[in-house]
C-alpha atoms as a PDB file:
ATOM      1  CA  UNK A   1     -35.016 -17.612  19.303  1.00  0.00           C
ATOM      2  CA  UNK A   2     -32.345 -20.197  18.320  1.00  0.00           C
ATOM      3  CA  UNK A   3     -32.780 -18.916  14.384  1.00  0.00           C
ATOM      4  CA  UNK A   4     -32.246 -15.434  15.604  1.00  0.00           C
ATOM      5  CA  UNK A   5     -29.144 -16.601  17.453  1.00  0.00           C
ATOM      6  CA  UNK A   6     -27.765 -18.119  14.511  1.00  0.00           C
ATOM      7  CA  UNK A   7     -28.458 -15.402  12.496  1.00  0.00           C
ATOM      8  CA  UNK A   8     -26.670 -13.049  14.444  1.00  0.00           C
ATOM      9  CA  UNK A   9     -23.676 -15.430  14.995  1.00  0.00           C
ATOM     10  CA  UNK A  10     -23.752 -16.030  11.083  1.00  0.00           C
ATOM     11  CA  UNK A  11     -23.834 -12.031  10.354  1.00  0.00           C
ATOM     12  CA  UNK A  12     -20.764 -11.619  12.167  1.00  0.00           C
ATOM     13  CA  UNK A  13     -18.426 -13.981   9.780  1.00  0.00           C
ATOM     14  CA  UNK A  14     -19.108 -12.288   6.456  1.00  0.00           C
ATOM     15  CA  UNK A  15     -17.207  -9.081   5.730  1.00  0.00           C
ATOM     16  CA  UNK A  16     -18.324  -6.664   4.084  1.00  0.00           C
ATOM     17  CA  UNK A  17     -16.846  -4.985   1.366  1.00  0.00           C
ATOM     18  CA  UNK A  18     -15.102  -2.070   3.889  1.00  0.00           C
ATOM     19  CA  UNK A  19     -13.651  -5.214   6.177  1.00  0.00           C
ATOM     20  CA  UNK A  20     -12.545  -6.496   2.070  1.00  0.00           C
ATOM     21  CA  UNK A  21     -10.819  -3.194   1.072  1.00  0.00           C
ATOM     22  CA  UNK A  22      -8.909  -2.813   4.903  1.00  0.00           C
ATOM     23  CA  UNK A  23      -7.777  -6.951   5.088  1.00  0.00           C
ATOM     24  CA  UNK A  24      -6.326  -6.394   0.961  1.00  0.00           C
ATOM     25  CA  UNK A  25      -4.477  -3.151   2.377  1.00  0.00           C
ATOM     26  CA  UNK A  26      -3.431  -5.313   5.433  1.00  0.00           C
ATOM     27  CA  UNK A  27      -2.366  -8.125   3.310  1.00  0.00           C
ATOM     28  CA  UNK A  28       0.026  -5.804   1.117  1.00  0.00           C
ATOM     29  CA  UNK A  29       1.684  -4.018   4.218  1.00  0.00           C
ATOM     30  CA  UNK A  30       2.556  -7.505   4.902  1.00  0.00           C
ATOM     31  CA  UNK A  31       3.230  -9.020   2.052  1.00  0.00           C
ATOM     32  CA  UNK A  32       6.938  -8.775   2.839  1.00  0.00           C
ATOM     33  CA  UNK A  33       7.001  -9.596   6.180  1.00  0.00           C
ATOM     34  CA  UNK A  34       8.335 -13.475   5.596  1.00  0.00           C
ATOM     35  CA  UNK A  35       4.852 -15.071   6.803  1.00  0.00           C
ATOM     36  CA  UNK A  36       2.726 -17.333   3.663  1.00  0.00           C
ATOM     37  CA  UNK A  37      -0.141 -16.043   1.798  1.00  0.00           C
ATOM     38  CA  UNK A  38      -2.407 -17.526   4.059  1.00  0.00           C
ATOM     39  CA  UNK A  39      -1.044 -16.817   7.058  1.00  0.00           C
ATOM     40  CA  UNK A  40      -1.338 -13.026   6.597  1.00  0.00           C
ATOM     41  CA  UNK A  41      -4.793 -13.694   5.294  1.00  0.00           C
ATOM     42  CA  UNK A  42      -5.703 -15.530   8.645  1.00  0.00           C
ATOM     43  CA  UNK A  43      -3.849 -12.064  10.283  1.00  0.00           C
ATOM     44  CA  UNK A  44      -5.334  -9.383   8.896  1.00  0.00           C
ATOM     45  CA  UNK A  45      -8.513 -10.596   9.088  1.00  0.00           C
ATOM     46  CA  UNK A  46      -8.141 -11.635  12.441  1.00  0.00           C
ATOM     47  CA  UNK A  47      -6.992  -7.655  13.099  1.00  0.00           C
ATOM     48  CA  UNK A  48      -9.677  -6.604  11.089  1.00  0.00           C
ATOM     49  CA  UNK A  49     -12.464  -8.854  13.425  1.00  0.00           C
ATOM     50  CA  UNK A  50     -10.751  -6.906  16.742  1.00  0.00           C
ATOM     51  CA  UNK A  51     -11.340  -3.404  15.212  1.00  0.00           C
ATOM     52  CA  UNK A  52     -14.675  -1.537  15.772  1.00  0.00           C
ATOM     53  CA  UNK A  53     -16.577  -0.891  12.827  1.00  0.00           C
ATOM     54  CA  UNK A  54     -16.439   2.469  13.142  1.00  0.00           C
ATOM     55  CA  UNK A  55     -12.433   2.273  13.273  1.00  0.00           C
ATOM     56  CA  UNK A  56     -11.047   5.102  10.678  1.00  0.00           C
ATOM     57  CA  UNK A  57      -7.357   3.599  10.587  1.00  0.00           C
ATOM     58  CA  UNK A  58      -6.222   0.944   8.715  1.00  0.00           C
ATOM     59  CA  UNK A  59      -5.232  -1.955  10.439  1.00  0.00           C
ATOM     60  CA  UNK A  60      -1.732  -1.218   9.943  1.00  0.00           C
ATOM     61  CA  UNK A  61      -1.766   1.531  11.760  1.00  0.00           C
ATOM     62  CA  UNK A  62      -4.618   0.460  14.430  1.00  0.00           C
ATOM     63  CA  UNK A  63      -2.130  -2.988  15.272  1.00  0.00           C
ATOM     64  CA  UNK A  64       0.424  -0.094  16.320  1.00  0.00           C
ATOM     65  CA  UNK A  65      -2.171   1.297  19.023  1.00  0.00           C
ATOM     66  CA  UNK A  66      -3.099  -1.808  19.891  1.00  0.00           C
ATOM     67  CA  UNK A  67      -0.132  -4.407  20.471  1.00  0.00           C
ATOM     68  CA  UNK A  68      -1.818  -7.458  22.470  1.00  0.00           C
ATOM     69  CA  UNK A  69      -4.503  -7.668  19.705  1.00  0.00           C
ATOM     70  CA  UNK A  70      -1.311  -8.368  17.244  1.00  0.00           C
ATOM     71  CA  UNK A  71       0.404 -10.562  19.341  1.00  0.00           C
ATOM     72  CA  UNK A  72      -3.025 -12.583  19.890  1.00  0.00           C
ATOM     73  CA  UNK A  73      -3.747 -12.402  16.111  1.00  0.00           C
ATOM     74  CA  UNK A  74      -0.095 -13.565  15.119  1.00  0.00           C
ATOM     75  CA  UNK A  75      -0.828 -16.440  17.482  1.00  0.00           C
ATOM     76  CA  UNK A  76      -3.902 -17.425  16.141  1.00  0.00           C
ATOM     77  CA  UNK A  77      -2.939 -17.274  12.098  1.00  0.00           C
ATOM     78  CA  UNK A  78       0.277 -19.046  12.716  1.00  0.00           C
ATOM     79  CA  UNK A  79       2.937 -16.337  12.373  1.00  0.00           C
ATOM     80  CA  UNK A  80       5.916 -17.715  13.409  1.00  0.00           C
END
C-alpha cells in the first residue's frame, strides 16, 4: 500500500510531453514580463499543475479565467 502511494505521488511530478509543449508556450508569453528564467519556469509550471488535464486553453489564457491560481503561483515561484 505504501509503494502504491508513492507511486501515485511520484506520477504526479513528471509532465508529460502536453504539460512540456503548454509550460514552453507559457514560458514565451512571459518571457518579457521582467521576472528570471527560472522564475517563470517555477510559474508556468506551477499554472500548468492547477489546470485539469483535460484543460483546452493554454495557460495564458486559462490564468485570465482563473486569477487566485496566478496570484498563488506568482507567490510560490518568486515573482516579485
Amino acid at each position: 500500500m505504501i509503494a502504491l502511494a508513492a507511486l501515485a505521488a511520484g506520477s504526479t511530478a513528471v509532465a508529460g510531453p502536453d504539460d512540456d509543449k503548454w509550460i514552453k508556450q507559457c514560458q514565451i508569453d512571459n518571457k518579457d514580463e521582467g521576472a528570471k528564467a527560472d522564475v517563470i519556469t517555477r510559474y508556468c509550471t506551477c499554472m500548468n499543475n492547477k489546470m485539469d488535464n483535460n484543460e483546452t486553453r493554454s495557460i495564458t489564457q486559462w490564468e485570465k479565467a482563473n486569477p487566485n491560481a496566478a496570484k498563488q503561483c506568482s507567490a510560490q515561484a518568486g515573482w516579485k
